[in-house]
C-alpha atoms as a PDB file:
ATOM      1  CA  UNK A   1       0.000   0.000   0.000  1.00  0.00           C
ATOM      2  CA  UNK A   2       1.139   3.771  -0.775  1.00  0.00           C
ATOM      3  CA  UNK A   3       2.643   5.592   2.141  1.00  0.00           C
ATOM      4  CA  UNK A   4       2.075   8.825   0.532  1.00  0.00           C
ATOM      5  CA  UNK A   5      -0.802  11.249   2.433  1.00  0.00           C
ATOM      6  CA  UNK A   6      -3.746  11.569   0.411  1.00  0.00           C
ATOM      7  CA  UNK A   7      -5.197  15.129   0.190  1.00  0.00           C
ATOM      8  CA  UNK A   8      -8.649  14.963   1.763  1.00  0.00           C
ATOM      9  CA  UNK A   9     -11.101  17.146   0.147  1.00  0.00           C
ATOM     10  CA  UNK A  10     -13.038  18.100   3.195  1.00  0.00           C
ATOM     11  CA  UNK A  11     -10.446  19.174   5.265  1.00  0.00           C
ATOM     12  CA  UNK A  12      -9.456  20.977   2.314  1.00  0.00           C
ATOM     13  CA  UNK A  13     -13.022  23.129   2.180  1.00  0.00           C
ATOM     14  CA  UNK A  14     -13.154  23.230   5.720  1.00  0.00           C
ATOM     15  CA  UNK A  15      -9.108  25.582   5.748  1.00  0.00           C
ATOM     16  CA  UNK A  16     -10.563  27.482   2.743  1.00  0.00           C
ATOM     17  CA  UNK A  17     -13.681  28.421   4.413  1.00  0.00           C
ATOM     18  CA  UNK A  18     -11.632  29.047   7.965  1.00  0.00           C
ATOM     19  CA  UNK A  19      -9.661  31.876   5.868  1.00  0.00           C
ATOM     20  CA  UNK A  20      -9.604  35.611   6.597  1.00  0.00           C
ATOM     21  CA  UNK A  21     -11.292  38.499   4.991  1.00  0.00           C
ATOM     22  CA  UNK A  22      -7.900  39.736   3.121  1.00  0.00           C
ATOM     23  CA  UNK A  23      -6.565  36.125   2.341  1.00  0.00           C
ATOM     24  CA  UNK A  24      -9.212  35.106  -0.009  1.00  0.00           C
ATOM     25  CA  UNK A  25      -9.941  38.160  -1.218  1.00  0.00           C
ATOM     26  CA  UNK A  26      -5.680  38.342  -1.836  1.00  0.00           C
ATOM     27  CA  UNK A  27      -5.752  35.006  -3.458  1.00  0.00           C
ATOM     28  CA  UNK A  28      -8.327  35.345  -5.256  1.00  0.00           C
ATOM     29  CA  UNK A  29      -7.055  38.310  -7.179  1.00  0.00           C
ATOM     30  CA  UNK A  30      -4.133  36.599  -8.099  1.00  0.00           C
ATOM     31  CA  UNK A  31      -5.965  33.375  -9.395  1.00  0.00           C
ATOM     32  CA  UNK A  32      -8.585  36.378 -11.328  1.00  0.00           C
ATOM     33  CA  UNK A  33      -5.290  37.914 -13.062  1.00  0.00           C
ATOM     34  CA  UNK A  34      -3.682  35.163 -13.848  1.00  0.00           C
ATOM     35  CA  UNK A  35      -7.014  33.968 -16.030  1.00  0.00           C
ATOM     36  CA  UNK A  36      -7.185  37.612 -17.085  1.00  0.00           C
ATOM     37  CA  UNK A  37      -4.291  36.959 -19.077  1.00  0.00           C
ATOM     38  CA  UNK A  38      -5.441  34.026 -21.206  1.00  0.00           C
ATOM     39  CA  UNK A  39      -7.501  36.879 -23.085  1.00  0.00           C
ATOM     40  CA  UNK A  40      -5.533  39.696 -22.271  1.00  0.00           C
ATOM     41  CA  UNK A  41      -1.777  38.783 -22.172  1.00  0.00           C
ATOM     42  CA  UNK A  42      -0.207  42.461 -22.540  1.00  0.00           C
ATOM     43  CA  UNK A  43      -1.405  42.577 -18.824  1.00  0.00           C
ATOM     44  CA  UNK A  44       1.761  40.887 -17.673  1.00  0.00           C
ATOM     45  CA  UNK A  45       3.707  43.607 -19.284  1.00  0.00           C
ATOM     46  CA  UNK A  46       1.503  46.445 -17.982  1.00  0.00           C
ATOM     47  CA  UNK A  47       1.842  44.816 -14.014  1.00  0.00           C
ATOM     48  CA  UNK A  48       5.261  43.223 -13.911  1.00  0.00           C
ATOM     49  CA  UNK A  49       8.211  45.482 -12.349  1.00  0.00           C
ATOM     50  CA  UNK A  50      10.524  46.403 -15.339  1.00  0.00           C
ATOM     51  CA  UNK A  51      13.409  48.447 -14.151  1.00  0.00           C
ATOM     52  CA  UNK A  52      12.865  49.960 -17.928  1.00  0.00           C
ATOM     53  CA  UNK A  53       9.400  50.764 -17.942  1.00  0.00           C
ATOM     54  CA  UNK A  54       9.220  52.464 -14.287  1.00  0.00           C
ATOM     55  CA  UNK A  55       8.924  56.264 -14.008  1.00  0.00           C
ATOM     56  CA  UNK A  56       6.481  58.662 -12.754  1.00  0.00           C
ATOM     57  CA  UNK A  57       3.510  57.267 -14.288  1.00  0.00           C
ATOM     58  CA  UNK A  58       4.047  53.330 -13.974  1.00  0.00           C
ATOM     59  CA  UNK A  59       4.811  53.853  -9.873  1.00  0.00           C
ATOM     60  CA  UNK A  60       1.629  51.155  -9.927  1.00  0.00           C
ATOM     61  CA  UNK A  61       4.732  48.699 -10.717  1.00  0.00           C
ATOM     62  CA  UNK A  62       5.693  48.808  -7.718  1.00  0.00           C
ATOM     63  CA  UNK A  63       2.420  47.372  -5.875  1.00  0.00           C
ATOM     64  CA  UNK A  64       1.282  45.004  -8.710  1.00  0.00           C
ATOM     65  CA  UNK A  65       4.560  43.049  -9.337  1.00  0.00           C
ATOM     66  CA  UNK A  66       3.823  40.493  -6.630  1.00  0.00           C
ATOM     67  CA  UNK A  67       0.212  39.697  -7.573  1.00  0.00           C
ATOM     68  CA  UNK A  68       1.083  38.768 -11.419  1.00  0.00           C
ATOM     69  CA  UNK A  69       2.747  35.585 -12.478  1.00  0.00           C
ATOM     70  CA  UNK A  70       4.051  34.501 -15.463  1.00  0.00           C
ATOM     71  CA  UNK A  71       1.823  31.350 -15.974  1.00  0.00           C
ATOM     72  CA  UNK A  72      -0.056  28.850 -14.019  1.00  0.00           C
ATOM     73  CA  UNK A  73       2.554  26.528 -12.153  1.00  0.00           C
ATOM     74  CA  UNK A  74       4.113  30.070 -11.587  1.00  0.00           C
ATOM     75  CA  UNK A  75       1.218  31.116  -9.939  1.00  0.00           C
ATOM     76  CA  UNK A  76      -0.346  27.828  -8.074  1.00  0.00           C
ATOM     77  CA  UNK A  77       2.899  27.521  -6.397  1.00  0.00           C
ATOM     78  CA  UNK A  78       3.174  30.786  -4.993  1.00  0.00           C
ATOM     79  CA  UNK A  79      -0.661  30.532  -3.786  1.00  0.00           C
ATOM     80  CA  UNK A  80      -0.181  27.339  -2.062  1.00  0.00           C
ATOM     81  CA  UNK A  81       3.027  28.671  -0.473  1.00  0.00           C
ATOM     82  CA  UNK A  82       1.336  32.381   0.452  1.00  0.00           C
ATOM     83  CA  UNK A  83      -1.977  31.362   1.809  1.00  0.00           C
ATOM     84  CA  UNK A  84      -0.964  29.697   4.965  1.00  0.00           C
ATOM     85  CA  UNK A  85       1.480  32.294   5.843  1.00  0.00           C
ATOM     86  CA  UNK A  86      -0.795  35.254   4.618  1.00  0.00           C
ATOM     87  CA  UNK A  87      -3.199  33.838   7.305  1.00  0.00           C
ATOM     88  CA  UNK A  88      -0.983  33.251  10.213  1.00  0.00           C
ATOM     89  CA  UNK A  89       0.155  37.449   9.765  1.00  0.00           C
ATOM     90  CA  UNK A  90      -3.679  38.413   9.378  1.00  0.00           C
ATOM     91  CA  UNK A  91      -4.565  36.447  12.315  1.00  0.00           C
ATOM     92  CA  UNK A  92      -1.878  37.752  14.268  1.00  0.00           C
ATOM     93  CA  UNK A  93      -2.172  41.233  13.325  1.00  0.00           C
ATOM     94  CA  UNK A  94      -5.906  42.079  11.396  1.00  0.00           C
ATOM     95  CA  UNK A  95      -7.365  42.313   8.194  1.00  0.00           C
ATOM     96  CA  UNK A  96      -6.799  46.463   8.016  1.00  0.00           C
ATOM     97  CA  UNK A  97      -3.488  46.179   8.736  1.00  0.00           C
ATOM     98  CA  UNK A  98      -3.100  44.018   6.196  1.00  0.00           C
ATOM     99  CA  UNK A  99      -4.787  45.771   4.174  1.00  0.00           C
ATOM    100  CA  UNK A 100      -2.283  48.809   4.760  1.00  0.00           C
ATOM    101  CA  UNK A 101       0.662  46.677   4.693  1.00  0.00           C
ATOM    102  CA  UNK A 102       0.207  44.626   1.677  1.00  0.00           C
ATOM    103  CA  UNK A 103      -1.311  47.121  -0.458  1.00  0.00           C
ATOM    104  CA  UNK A 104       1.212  49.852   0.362  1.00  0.00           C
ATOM    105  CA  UNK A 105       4.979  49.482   2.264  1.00  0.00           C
ATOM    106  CA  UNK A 106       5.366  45.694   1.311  1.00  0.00           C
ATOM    107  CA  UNK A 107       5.181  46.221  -2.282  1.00  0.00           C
ATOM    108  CA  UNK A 108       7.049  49.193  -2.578  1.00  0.00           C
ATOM    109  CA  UNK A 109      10.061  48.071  -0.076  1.00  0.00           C
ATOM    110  CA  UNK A 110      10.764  45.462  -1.843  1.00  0.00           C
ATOM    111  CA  UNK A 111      10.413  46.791  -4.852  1.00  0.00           C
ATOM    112  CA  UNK A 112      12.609  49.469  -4.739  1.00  0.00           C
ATOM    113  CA  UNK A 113      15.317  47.466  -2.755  1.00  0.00           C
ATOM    114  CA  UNK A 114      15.000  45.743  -6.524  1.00  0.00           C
ATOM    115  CA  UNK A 115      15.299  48.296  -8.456  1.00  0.00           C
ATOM    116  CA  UNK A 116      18.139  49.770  -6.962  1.00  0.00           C
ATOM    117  CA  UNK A 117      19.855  46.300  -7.016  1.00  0.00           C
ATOM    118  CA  UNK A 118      19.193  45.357 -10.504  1.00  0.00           C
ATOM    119  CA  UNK A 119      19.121  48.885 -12.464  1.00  0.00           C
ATOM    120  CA  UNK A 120      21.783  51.237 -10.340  1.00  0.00           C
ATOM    121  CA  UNK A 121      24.001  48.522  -9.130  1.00  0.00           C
ATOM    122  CA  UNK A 122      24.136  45.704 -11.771  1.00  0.00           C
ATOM    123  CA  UNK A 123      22.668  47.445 -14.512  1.00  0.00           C
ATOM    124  CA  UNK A 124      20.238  44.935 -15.529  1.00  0.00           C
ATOM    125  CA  UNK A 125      16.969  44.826 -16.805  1.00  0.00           C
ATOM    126  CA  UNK A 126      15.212  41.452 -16.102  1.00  0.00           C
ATOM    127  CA  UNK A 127      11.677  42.282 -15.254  1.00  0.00           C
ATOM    128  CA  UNK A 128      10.229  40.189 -12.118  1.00  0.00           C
ATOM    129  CA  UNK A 129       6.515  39.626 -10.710  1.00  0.00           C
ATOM    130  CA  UNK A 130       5.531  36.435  -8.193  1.00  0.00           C
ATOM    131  CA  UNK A 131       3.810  36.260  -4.893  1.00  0.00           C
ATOM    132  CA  UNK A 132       7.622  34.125  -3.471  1.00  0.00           C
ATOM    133  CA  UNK A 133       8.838  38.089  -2.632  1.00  0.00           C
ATOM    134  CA  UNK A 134       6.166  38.170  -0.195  1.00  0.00           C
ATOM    135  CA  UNK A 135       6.569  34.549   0.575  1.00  0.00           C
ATOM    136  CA  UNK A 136      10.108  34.798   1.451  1.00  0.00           C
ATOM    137  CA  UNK A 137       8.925  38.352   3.459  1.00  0.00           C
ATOM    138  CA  UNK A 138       6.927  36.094   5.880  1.00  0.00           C
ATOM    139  CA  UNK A 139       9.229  33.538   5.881  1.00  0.00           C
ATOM    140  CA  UNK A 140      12.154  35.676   7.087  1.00  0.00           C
ATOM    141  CA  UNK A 141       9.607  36.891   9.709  1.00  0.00           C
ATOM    142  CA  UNK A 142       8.953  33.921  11.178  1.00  0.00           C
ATOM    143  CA  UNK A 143      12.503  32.588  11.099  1.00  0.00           C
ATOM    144  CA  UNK A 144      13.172  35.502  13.319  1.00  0.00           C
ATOM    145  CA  UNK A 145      10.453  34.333  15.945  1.00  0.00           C
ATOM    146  CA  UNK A 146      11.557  30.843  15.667  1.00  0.00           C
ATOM    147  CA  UNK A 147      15.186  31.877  16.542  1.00  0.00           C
ATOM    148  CA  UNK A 148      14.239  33.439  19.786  1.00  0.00           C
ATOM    149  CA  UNK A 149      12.968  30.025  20.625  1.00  0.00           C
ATOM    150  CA  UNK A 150      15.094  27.875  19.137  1.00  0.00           C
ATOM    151  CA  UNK A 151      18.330  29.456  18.002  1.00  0.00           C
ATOM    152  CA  UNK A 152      19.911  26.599  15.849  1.00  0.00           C
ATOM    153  CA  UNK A 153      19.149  23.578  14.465  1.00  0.00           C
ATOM    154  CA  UNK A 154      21.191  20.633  13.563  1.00  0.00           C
ATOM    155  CA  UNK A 155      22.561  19.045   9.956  1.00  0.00           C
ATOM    156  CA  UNK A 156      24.556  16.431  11.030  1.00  0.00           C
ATOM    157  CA  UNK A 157      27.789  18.251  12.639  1.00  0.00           C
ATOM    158  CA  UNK A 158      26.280  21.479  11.366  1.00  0.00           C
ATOM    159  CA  UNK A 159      25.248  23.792  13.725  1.00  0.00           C
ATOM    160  CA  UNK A 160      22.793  26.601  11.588  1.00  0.00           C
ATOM    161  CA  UNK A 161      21.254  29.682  12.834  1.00  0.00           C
ATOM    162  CA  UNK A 162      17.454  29.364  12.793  1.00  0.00           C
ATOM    163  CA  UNK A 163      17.615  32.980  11.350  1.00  0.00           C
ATOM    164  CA  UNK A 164      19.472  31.753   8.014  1.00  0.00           C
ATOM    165  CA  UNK A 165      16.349  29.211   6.879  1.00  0.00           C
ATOM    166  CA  UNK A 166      14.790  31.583   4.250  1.00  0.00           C
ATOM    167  CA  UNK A 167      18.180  32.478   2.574  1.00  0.00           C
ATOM    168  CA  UNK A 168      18.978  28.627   2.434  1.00  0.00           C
ATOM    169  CA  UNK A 169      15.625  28.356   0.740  1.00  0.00           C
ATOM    170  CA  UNK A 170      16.084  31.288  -1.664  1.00  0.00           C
ATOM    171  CA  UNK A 171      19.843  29.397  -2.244  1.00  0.00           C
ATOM    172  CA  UNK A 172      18.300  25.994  -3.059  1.00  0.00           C
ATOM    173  CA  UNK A 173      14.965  27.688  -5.658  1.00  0.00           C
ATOM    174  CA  UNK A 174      17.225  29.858  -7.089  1.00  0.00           C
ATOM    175  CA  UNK A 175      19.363  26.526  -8.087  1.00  0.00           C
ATOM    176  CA  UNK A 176      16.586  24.274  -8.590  1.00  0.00           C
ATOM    177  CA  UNK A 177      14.044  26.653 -10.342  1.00  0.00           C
ATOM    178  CA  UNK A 178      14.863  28.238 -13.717  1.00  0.00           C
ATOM    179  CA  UNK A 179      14.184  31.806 -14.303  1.00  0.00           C
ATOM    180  CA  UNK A 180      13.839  32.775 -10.577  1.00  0.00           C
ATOM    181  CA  UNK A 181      15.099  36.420  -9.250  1.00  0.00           C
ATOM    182  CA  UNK A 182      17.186  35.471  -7.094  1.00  0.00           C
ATOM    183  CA  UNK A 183      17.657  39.555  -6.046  1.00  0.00           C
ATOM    184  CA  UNK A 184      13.675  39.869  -5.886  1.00  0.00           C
ATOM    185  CA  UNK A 185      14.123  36.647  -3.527  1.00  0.00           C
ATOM    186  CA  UNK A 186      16.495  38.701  -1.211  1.00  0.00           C
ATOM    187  CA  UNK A 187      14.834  41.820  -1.416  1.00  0.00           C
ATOM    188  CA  UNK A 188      11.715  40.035   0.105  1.00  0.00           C
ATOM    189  CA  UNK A 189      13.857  38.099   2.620  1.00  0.00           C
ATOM    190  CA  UNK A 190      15.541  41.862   3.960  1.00  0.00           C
ATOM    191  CA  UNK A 191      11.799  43.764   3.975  1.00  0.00           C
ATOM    192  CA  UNK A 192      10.579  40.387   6.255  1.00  0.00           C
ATOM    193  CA  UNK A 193      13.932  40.926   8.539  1.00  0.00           C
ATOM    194  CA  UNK A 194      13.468  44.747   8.734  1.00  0.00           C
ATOM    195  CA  UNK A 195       9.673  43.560  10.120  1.00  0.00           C
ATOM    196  CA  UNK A 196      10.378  41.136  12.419  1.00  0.00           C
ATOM    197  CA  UNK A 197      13.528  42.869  13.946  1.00  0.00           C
ATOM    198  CA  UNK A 198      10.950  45.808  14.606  1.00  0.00           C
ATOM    199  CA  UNK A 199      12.631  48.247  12.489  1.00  0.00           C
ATOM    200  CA  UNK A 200       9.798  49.165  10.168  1.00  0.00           C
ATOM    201  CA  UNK A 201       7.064  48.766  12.544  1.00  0.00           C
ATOM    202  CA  UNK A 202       6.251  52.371  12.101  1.00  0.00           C
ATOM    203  CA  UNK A 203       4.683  51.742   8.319  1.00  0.00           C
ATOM    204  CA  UNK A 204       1.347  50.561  10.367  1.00  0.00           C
ATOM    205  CA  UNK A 205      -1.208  53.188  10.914  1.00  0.00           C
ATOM    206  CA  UNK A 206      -1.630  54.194  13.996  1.00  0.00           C
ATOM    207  CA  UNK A 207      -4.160  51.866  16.230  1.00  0.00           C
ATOM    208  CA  UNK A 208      -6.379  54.840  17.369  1.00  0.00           C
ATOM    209  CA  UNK A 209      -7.003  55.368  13.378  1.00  0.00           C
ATOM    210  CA  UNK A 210      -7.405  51.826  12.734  1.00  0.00           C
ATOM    211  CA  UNK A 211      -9.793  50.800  15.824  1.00  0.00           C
ATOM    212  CA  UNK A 212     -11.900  54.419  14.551  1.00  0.00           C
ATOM    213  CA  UNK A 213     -12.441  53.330  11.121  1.00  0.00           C
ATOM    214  CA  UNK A 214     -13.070  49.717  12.448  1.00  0.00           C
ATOM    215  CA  UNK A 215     -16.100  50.888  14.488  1.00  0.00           C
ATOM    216  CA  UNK A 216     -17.597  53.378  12.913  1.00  0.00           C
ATOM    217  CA  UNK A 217     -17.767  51.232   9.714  1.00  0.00           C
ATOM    218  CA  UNK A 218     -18.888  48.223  11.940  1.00  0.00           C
ATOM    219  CA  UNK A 219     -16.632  46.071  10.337  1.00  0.00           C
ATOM    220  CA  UNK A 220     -17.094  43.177  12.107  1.00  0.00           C
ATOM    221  CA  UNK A 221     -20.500  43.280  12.148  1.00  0.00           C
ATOM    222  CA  UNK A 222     -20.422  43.867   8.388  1.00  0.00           C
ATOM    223  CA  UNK A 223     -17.577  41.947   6.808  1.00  0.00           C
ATOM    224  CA  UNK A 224     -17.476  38.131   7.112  1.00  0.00           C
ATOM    225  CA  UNK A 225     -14.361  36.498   8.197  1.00  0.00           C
ATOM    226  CA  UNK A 226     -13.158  40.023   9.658  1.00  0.00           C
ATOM    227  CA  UNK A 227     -10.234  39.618  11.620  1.00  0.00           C
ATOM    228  CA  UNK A 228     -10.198  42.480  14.744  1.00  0.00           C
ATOM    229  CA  UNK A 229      -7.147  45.061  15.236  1.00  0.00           C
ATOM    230  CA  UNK A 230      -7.572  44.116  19.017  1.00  0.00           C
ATOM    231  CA  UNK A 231      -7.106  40.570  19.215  1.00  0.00           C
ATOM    232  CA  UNK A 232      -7.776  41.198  23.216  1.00  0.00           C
ATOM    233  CA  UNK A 233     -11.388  42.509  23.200  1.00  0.00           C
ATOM    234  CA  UNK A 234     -12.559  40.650  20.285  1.00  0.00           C
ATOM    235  CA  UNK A 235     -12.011  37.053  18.585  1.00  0.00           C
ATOM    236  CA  UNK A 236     -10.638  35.656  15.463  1.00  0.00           C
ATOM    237  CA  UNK A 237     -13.726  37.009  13.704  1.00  0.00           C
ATOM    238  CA  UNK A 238     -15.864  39.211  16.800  1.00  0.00           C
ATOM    239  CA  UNK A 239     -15.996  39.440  20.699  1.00  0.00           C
ATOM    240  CA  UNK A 240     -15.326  36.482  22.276  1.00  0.00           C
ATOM    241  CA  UNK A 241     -17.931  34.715  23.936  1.00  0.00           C
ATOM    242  CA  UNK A 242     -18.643  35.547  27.699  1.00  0.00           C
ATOM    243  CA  UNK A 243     -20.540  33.677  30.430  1.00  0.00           C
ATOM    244  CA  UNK A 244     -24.302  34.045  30.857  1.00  0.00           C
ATOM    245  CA  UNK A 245     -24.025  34.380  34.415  1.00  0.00           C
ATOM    246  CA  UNK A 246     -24.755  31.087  35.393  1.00  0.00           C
ATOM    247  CA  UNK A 247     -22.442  28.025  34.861  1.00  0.00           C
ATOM    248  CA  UNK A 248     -18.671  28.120  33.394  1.00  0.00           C
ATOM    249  CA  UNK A 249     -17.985  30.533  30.769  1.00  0.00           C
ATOM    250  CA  UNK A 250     -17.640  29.676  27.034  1.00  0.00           C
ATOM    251  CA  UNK A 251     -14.400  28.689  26.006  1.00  0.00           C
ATOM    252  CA  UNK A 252     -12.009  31.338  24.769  1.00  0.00           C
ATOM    253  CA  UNK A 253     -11.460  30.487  20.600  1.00  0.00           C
ATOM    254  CA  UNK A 254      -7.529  30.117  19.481  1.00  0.00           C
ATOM    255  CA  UNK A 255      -6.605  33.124  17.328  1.00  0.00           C
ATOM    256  CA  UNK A 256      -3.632  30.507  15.588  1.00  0.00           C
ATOM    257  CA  UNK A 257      -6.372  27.672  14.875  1.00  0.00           C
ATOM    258  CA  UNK A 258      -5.935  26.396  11.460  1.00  0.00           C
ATOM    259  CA  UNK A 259      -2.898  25.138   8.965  1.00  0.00           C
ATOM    260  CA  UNK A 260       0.067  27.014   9.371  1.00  0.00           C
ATOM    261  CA  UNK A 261       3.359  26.872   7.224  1.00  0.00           C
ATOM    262  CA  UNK A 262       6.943  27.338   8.991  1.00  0.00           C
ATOM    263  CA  UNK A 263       7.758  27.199  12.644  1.00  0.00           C
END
């Protein structure tokens, strides 16, 4: 008999129906643009970050880059690999600063840390798009937080810094996978170790903005799968259930409940 785990379609539904606001609607756009270009293929050109093509009025580049792929292996991969970790950081920190982040400062880090690698530096031109910039973002993120924990980890003799696991990874796909950006790759990897070293924490609004608009839109009365700036006061998706008055009190729900990818 086959060892090999067989995907299970229910447990399947039941993570894609357990996903935030911002993660469907994030992976979904990239699924709707890749089939946009079966019709329409000069939209690849129009959304892809060409160190040639960017001036003044093409700055949208710089925020569209990472949700266009170049076919649809290209782009399966990199929603497979995204998803999970696009839900851990919206569960961790809400959908609106997600929204902020992902639509705003984590495009445009990485993107100029590109172009000023590739056009200034090298002098190249090779024009890059793919969700793996913000994959390897998250991933050097999370390496941080594992290394706090857990500061090495073993390959036979080999002592290796927890920290170093996204560059190894952006080492081994850049020698394994053909036509990777291995500078997009790094860029990615430096924005998610400026975030989880703190450094650029100051891109996020500031709460008392983000808690205003969040009431007085009633977001999460309005917006399914909502996920609350104040993961205190409210849940995963509202305020947490409270005792009637009589008998034990509801359990509390697990904000990190679901798949997750990485430490």
């Amino acid at each position: 008999m086959s060892s090999f785990p067989q995907l299970n379609p229910l447990r399947l539904r039941s993570y894609v129906l357990r996903l935030p606001i911002f993660t469907r609607c994030a992976l979904l756009i990239m699924v709707a643009l890749w089939a946009a270009t079966i019709p329409l293929p000069w939209l690849r050109d129009a959304t892809s970050l060409d160190p040639d093509k960017v001036n003044l009025s093409s700055l949208h580049r710089l925020n569209t880059f990472p949700i266009m792929h170049l076919n649809f292996i290209h782009m399966i991969f990199n929603v497979v690999a995204f998803a999970p970790l696009l839900e851990r950081f919206e569960s961790e920190f809400g959908t609106l600063v997600c929204l902020a982040l992902f639509t705003g400062p984590f495009g445009l880090l990485p993107g100029l840390g590109y172009l000023l690698l590739e056009k200034v530096i090298l002098r190249g031109n090779n024009a890059v798009m793919g969700a793996s910039v913000w994959v390897f973002m998250l991933l050097a993120s999370e390496a941080l937080k594992a290394h706090k924990a857990n500061p090495n980890f073993n390959i036979g003799p080999k002592r290796i810094p927890t920290w170093t696991t996204p560059l190894i990874l952006v080492a081994i796909t850049s020698m394994l996978v053909p036509n990777v950006s291995l500078i997009g790759h790094l860029c990615g990897a430096g924005v998610g170790y400026l975030w989880g070293s703190g450094y650029i924490k100051f891109i996020v609004p500031p709460e008392k903005v983000l808690r205003f608009f969040e009431s007085k839109l009633n977001l999460l009365g309005r917006v399914p799968h909502y996920v609350s700036v104040d993961q205190k006061t409210y849940g995963r998706y509202g305020v947490l259930p409270s005792s009637s008055g009589t008998g034990s009190p509801l359990p509390k729900p697990n904000p990190d409940a679901g798949i997750r990818l990485g430490p």
